[in-house]
Protein backbone atom coordinates (compact mmCIF):
# COMPACT_ATOMS: atom_id res chain seq x y z
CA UNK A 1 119.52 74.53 111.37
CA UNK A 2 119.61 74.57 107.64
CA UNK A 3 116.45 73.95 106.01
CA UNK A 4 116.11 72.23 102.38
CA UNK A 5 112.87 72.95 100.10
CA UNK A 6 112.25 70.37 97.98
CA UNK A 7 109.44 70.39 95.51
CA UNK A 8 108.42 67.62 93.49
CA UNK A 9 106.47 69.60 90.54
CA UNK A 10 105.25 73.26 90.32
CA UNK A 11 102.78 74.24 87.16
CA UNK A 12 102.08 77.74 86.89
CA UNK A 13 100.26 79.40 83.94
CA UNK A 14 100.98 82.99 84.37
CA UNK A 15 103.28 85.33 86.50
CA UNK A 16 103.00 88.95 86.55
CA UNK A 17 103.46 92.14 87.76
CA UNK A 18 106.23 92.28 90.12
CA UNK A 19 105.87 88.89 90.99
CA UNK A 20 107.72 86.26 92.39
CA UNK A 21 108.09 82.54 92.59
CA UNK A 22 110.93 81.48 94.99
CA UNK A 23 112.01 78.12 95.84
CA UNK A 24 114.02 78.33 99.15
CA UNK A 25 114.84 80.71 101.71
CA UNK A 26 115.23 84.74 101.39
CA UNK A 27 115.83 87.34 104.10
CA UNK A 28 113.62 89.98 102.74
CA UNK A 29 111.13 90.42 99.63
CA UNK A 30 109.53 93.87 98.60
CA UNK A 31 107.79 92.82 94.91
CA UNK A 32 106.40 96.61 93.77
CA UNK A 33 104.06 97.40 90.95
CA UNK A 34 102.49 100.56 90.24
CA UNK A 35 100.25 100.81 87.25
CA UNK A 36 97.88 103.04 85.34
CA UNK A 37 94.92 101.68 83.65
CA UNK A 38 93.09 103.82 81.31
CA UNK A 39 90.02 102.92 79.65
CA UNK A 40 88.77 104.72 76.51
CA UNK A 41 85.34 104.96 74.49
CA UNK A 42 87.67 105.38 71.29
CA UNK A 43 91.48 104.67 71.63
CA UNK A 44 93.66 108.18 71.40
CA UNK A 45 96.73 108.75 72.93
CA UNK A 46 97.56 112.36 73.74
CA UNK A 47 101.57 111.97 74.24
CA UNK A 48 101.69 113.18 77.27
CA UNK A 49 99.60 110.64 79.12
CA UNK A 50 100.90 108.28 81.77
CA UNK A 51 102.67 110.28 84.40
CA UNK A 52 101.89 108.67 87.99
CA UNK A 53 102.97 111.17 90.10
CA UNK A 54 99.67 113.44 89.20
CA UNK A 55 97.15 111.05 90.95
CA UNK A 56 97.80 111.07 94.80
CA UNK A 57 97.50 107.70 95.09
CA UNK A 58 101.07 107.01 93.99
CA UNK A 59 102.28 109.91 96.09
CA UNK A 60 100.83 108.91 99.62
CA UNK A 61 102.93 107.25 102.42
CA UNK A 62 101.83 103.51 102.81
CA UNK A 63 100.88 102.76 106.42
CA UNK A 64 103.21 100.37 108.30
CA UNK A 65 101.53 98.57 111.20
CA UNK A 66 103.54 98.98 113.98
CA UNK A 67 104.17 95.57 116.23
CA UNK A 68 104.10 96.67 120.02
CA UNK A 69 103.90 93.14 121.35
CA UNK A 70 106.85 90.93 122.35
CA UNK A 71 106.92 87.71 121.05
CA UNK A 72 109.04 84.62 122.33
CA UNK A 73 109.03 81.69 121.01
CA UNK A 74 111.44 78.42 119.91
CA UNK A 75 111.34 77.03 116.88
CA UNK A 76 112.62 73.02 116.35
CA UNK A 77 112.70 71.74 112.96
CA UNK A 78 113.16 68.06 113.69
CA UNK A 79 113.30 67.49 110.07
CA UNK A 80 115.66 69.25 107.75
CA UNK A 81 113.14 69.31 104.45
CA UNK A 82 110.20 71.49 103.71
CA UNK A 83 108.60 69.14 101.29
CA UNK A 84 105.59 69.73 98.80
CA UNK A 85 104.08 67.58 96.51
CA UNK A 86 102.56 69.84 93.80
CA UNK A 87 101.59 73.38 93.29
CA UNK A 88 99.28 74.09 91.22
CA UNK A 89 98.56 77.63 90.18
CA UNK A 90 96.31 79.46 87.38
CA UNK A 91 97.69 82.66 87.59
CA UNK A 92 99.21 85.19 89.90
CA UNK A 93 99.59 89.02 89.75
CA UNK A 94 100.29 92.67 91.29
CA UNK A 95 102.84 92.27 93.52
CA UNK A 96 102.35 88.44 94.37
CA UNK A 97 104.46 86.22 95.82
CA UNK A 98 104.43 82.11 95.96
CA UNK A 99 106.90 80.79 98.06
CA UNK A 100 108.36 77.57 99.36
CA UNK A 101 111.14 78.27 102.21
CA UNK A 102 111.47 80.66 105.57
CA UNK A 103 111.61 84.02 104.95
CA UNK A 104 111.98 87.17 106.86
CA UNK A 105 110.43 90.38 105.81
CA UNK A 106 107.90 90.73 103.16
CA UNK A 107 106.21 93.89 102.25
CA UNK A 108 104.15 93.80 99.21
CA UNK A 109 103.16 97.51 97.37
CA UNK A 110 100.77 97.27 94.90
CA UNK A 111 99.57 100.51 93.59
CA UNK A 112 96.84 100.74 90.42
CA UNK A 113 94.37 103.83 89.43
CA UNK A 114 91.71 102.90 87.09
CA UNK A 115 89.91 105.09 84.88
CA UNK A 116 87.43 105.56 82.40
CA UNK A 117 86.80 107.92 79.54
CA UNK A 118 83.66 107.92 77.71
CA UNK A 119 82.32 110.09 75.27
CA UNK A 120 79.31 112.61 76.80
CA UNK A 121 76.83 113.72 74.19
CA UNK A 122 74.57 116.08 74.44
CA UNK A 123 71.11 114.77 75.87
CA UNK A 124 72.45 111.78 77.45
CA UNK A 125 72.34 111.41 81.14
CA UNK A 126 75.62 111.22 82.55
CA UNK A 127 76.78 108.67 85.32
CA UNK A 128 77.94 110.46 88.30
């Protein structure tokens, strides 16, 4: 059966990052965002910053949970509509996904190394 998504009114602030906001139905949806924040005492930019293959974290394999268990089951819309009334949404980020319909597959990545550079002088403790 075909399904219809009607909304009546969605406000949303702020999308981001890989994102999405669908209305209606999608086989599959893989939103990615990889990011690098860095964090500076005093802002300097060496040129050659900003390659995300040199932290491991972009470079490892992300776990798939494997589903071993069989599921039946039968679905009966009796009513053609998926209706909402109102969304309401602040903000969404990283990879984030707000929809109204049926879908599929979904497999969100959302990848971000933080770091921090402050200035060490000498005689101050330093925070290990």
């Amino acid at each position: 059966m075909v399904r219809i998504s009607a909304v009546r009114r969605i406000d949303i602030n702020d999308i981001g990052l890989a994102s999405i906001c669908l209305l209606g139905d999608c086989v599959e949806i893989v939103p990615t965002a990889q990011a690098l924040a860095v964090q500076r005492q005093y802002s300097i930019y060496n040129g050659n910053e900003g390659a995300l293959s040199a932290f491991p974290i972009f470079r490892r394999p992300i776990p798939v949970p494997s589903c071993t268990n069989e599921v039946h089951m039968q679905v009966m819309n009796r009513n053609p509509y998926i209706a909402v009334d109102e969304v309401d949404i602040l903000a969404f980020s990283s990879s984030a996904i707000m929809q109204v319909g049926s879908n599929e597959r979904i497999r969100c990545v959302n990848r971000l190394k933080h770091i921090r550079q402050l200035v060490h002088r000498p005689g101050e403790a330093r925070l290990t």
